[in-house]
PDB file of N, CA and C in Angstrom:
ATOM      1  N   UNK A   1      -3.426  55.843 -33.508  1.00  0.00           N
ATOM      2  CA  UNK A   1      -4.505  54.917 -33.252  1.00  0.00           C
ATOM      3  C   UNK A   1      -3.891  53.550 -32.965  1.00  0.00           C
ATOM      4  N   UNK A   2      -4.185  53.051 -31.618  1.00  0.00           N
ATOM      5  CA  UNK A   2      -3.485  51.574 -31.395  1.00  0.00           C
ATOM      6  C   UNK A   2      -4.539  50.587 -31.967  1.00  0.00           C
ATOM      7  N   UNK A   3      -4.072  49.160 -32.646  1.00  0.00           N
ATOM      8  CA  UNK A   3      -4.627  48.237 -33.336  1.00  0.00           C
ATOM      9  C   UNK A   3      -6.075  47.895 -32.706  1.00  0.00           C
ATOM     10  N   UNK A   4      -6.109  47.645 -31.049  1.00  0.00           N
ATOM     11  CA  UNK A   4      -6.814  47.542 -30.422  1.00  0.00           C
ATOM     12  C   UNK A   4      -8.575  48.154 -30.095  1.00  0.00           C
ATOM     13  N   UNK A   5      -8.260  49.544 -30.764  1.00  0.00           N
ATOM     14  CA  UNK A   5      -9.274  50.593 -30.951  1.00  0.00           C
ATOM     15  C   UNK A   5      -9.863  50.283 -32.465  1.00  0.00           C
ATOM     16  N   UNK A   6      -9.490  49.846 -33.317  1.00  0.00           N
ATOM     17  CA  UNK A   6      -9.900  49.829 -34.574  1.00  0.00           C
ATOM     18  C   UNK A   6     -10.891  48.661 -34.447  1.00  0.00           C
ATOM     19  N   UNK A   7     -12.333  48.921 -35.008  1.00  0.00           N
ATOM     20  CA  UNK A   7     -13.842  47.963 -35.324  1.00  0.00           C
ATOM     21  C   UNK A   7     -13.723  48.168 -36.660  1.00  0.00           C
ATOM     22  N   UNK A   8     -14.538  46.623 -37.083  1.00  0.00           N
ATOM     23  CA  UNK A   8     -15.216  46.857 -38.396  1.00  0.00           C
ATOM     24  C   UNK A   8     -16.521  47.500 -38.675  1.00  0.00           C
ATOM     25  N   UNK A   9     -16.788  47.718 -39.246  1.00  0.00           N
ATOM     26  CA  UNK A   9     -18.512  47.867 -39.508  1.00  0.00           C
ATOM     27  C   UNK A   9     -19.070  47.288 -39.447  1.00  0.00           C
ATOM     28  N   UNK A  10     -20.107  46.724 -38.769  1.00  0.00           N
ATOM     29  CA  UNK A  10     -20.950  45.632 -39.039  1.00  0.00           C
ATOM     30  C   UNK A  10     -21.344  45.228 -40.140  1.00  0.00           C
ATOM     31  N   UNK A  11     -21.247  43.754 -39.796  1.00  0.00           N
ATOM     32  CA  UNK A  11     -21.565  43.460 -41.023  1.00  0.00           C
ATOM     33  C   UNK A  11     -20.529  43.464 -42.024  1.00  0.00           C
ATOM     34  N   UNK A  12     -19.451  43.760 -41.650  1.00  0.00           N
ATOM     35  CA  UNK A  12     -18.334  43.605 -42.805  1.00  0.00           C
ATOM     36  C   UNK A  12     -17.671  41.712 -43.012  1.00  0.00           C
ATOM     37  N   UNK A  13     -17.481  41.698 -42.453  1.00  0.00           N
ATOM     38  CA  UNK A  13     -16.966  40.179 -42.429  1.00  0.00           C
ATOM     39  C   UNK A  13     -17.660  39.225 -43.381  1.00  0.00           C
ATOM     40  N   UNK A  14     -18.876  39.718 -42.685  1.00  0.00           N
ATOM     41  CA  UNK A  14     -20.008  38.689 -43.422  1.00  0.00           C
ATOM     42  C   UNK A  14     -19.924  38.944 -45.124  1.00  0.00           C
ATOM     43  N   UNK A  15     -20.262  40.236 -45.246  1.00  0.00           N
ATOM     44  CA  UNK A  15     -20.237  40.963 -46.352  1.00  0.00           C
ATOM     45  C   UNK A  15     -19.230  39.969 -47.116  1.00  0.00           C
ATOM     46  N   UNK A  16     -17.711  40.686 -47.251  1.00  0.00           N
ATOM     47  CA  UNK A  16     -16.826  40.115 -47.624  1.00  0.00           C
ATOM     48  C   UNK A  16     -16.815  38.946 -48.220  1.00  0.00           C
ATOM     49  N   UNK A  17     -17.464  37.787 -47.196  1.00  0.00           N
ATOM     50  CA  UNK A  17     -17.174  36.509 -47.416  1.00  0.00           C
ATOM     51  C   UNK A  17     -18.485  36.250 -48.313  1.00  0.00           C
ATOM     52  N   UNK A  18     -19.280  37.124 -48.195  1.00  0.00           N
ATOM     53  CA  UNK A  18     -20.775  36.619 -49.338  1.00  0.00           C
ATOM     54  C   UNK A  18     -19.820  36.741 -50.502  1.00  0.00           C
ATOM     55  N   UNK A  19     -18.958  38.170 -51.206  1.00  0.00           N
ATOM     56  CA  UNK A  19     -18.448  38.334 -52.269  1.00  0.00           C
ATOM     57  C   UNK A  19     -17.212  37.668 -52.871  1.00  0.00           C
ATOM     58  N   UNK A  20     -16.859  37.468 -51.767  1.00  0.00           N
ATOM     59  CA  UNK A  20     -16.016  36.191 -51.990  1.00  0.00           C
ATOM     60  C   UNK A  20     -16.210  35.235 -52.446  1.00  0.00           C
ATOM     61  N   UNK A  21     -17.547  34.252 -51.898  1.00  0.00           N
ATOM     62  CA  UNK A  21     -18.279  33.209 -52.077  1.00  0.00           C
ATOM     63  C   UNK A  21     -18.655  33.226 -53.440  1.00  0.00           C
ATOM     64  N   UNK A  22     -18.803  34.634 -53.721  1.00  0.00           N
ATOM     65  CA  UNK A  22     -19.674  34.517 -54.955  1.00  0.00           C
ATOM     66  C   UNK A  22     -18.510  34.672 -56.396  1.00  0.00           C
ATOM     67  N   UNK A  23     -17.481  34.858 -55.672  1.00  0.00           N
ATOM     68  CA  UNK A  23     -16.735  35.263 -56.953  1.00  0.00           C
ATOM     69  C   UNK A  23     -15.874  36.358 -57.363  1.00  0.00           C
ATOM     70  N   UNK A  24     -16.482  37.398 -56.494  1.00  0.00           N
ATOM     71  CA  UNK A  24     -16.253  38.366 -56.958  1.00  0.00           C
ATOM     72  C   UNK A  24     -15.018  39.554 -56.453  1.00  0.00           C
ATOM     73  N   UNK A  25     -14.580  40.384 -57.091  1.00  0.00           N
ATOM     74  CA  UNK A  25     -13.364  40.680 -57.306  1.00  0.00           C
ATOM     75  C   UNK A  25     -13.299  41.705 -56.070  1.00  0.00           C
ATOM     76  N   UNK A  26     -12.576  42.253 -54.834  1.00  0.00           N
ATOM     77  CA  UNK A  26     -13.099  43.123 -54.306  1.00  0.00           C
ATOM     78  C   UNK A  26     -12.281  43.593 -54.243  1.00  0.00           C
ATOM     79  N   UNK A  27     -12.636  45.655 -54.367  1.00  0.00           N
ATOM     80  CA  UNK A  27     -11.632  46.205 -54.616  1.00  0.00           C
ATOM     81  C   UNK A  27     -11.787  47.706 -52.895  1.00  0.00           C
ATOM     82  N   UNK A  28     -10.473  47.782 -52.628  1.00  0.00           N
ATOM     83  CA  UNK A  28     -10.298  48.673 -51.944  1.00  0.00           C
ATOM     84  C   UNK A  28      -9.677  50.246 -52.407  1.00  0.00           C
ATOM     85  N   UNK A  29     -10.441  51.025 -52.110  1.00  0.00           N
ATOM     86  CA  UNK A  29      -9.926  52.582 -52.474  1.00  0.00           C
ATOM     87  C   UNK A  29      -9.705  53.213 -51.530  1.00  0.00           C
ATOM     88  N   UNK A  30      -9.108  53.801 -51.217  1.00  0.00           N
ATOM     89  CA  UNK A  30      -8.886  54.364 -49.921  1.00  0.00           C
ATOM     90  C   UNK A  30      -7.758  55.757 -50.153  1.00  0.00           C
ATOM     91  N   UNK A  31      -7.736  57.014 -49.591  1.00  0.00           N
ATOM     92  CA  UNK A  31      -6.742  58.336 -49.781  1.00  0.00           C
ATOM     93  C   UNK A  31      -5.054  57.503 -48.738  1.00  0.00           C
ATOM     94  N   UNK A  32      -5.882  56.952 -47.980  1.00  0.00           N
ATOM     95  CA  UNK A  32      -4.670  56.595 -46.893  1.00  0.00           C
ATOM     96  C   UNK A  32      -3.543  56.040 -47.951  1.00  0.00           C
ATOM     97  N   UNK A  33      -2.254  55.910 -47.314  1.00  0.00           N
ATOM     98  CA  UNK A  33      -1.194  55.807 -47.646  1.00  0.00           C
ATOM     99  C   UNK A  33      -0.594  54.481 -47.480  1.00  0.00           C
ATOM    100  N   UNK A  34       0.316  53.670 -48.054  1.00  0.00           N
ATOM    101  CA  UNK A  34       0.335  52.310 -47.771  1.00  0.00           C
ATOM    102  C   UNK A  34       0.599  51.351 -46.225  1.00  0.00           C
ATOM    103  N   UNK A  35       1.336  52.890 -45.734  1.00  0.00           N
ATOM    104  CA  UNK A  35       1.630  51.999 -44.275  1.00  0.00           C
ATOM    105  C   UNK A  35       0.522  51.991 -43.478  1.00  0.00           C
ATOM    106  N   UNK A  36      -0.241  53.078 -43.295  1.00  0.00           N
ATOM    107  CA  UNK A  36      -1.546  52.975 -42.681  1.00  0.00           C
ATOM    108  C   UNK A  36      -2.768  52.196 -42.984  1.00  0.00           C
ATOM    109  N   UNK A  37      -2.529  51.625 -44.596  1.00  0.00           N
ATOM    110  CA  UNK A  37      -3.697  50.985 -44.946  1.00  0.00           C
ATOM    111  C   UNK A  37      -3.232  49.686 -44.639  1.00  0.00           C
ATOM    112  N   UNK A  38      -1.338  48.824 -44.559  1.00  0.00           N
ATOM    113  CA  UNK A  38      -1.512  47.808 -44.213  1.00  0.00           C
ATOM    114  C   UNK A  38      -1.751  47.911 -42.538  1.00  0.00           C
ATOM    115  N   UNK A  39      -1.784  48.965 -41.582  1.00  0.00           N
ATOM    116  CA  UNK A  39      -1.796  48.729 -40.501  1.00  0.00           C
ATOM    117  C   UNK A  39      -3.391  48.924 -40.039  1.00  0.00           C
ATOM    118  N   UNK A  40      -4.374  49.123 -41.037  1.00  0.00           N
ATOM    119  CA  UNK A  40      -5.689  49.159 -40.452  1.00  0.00           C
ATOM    120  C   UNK A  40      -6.125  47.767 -41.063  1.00  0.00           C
ATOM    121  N   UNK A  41      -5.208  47.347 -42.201  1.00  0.00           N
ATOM    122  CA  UNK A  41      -6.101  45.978 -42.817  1.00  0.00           C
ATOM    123  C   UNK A  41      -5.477  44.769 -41.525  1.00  0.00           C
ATOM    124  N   UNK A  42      -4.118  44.851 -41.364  1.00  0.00           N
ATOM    125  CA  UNK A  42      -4.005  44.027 -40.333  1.00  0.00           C
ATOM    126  C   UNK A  42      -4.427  43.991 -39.418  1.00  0.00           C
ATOM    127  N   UNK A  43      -4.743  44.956 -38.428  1.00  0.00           N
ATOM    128  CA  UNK A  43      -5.213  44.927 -37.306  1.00  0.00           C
ATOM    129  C   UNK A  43      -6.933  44.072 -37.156  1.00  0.00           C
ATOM    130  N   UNK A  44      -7.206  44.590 -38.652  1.00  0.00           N
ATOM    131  CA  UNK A  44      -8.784  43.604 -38.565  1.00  0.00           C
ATOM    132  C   UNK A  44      -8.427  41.842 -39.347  1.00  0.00           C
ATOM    133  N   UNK A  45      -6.978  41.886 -39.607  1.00  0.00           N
ATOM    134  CA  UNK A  45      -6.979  40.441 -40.039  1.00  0.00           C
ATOM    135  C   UNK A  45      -7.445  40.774 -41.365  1.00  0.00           C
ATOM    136  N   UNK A  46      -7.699  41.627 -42.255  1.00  0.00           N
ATOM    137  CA  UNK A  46      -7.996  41.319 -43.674  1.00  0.00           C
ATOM    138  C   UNK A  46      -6.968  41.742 -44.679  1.00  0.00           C
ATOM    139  N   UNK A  47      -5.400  41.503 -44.516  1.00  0.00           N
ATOM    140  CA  UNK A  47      -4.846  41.491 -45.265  1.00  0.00           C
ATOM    141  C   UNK A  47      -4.642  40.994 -46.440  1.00  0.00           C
ATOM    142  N   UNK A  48      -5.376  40.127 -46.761  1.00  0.00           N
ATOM    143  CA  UNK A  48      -6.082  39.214 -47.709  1.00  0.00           C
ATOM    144  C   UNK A  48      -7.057  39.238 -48.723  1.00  0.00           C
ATOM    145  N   UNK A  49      -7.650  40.133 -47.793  1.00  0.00           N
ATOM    146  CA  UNK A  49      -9.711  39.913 -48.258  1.00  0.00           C
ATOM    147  C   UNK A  49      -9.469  41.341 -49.725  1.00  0.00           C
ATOM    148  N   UNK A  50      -8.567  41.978 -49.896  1.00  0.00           N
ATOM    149  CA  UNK A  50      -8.912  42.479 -51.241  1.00  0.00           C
ATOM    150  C   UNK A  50      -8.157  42.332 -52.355  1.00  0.00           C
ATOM    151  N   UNK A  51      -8.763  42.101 -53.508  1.00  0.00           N
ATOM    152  CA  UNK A  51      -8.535  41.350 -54.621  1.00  0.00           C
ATOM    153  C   UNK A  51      -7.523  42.496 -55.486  1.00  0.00           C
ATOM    154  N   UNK A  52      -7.800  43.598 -55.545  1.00  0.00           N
ATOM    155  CA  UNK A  52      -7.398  45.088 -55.683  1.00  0.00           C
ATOM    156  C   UNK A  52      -7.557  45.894 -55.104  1.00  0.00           C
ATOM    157  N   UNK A  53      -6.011  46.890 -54.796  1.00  0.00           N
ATOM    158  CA  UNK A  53      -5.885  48.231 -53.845  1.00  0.00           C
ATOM    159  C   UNK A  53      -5.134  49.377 -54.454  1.00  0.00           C
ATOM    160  N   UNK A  54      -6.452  50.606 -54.257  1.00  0.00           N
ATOM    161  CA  UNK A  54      -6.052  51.543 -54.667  1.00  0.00           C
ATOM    162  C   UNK A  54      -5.960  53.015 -53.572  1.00  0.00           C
ATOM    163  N   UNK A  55      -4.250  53.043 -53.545  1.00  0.00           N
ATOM    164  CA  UNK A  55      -4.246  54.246 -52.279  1.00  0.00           C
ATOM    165  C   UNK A  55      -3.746  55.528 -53.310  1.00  0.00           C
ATOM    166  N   UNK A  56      -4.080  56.297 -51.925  1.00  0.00           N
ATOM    167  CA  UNK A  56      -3.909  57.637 -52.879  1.00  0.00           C
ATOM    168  C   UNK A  56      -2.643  57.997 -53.523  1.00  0.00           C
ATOM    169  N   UNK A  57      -1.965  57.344 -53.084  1.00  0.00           N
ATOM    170  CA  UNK A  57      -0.560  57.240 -54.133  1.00  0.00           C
ATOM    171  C   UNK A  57      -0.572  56.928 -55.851  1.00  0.00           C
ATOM    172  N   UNK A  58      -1.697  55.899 -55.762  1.00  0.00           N
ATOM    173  CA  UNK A  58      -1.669  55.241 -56.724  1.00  0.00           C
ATOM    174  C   UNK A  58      -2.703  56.531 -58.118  1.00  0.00           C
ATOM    175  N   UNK A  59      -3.169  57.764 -57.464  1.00  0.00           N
ATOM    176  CA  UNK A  59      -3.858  58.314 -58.584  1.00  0.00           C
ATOM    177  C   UNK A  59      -3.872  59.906 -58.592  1.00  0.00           C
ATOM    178  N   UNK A  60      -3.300  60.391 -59.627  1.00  0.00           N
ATOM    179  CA  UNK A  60      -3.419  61.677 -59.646  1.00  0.00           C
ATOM    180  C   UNK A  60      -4.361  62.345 -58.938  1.00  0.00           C
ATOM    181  N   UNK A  61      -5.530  62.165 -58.796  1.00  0.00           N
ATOM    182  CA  UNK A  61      -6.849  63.265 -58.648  1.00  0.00           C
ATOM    183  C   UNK A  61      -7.497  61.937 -57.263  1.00  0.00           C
ATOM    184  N   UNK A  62      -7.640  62.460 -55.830  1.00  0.00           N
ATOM    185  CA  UNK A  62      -8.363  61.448 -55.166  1.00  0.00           C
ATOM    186  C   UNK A  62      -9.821  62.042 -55.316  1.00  0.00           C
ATOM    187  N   UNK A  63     -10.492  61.034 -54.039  1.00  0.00           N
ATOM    188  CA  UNK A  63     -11.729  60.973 -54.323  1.00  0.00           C
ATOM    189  C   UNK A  63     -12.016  62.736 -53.263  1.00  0.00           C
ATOM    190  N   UNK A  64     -12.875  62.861 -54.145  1.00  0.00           N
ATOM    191  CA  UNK A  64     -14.056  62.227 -54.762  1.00  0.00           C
ATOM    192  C   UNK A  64     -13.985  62.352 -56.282  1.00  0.00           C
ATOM    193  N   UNK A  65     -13.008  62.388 -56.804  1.00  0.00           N
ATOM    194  CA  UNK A  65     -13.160  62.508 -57.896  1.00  0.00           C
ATOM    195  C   UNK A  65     -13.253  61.059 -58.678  1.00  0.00           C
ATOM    196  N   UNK A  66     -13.603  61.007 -59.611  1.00  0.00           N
ATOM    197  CA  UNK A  66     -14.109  59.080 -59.928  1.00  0.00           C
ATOM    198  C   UNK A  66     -12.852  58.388 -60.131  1.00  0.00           C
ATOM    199  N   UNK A  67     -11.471  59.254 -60.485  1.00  0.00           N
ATOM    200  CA  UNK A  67     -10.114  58.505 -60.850  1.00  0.00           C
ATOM    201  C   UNK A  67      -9.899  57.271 -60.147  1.00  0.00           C
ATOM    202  N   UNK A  68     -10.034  57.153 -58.467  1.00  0.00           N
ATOM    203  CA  UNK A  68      -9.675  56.004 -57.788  1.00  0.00           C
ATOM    204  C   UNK A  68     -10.503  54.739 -57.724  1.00  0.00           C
ATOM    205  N   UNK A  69     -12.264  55.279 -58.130  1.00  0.00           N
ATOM    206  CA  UNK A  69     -13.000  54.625 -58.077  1.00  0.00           C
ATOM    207  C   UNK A  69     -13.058  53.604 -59.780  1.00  0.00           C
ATOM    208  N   UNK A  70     -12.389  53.819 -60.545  1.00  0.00           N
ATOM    209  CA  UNK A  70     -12.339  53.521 -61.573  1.00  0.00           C
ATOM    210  C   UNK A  70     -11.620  52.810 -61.848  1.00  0.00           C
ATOM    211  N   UNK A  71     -10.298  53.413 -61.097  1.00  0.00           N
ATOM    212  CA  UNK A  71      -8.874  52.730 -61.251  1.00  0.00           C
ATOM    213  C   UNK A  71      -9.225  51.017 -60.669  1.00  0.00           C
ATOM    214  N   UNK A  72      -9.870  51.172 -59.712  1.00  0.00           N
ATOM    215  CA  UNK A  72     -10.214  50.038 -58.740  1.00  0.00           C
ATOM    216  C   UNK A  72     -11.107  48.847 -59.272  1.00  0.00           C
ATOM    217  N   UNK A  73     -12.154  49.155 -60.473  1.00  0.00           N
ATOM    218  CA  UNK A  73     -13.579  48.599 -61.124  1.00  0.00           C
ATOM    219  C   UNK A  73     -12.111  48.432 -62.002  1.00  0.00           C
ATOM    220  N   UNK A  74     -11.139  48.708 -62.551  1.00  0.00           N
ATOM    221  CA  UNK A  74     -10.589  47.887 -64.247  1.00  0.00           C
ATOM    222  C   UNK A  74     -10.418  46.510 -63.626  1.00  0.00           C
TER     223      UNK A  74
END
């Protein structure tokens, strides 16, 4: 996938910066692996925007099981 092809969701940016604004801690979970997750966060410029990251490296059991989603909320 070249950088070029990769969109956000609508509405993400905005999003972000409301939770930001407000304080709050934002956490990324994701199965992807670290090089792919810094090459999809860069390509949208949000190398930054999460407060905590949890790749599937980081947890025995992925999703859907609640391990990553948990790991991510401590």
């Amino acid at each position: 996938m070249a950088a070029g092809q990769i969109n956000p969701v609508n509405g993400l940016f905005d999003y972000l910066e409301w939770l930001r604004v407000a304080g709050k801690r934002i956490a990324l979970v994701t199965s992807a692996d670290a090089l792919n997750t810094a090459f999809v966060l860069g390509a949208l410029g949000l190398e930054d925007a999460f407060t905590v990251r949890v790749l599937g490296s980081d947890v025995q059991r992925g999703k859907p099981d609640p391990q990553p989603f948990a790991l991510g909320a401590m």
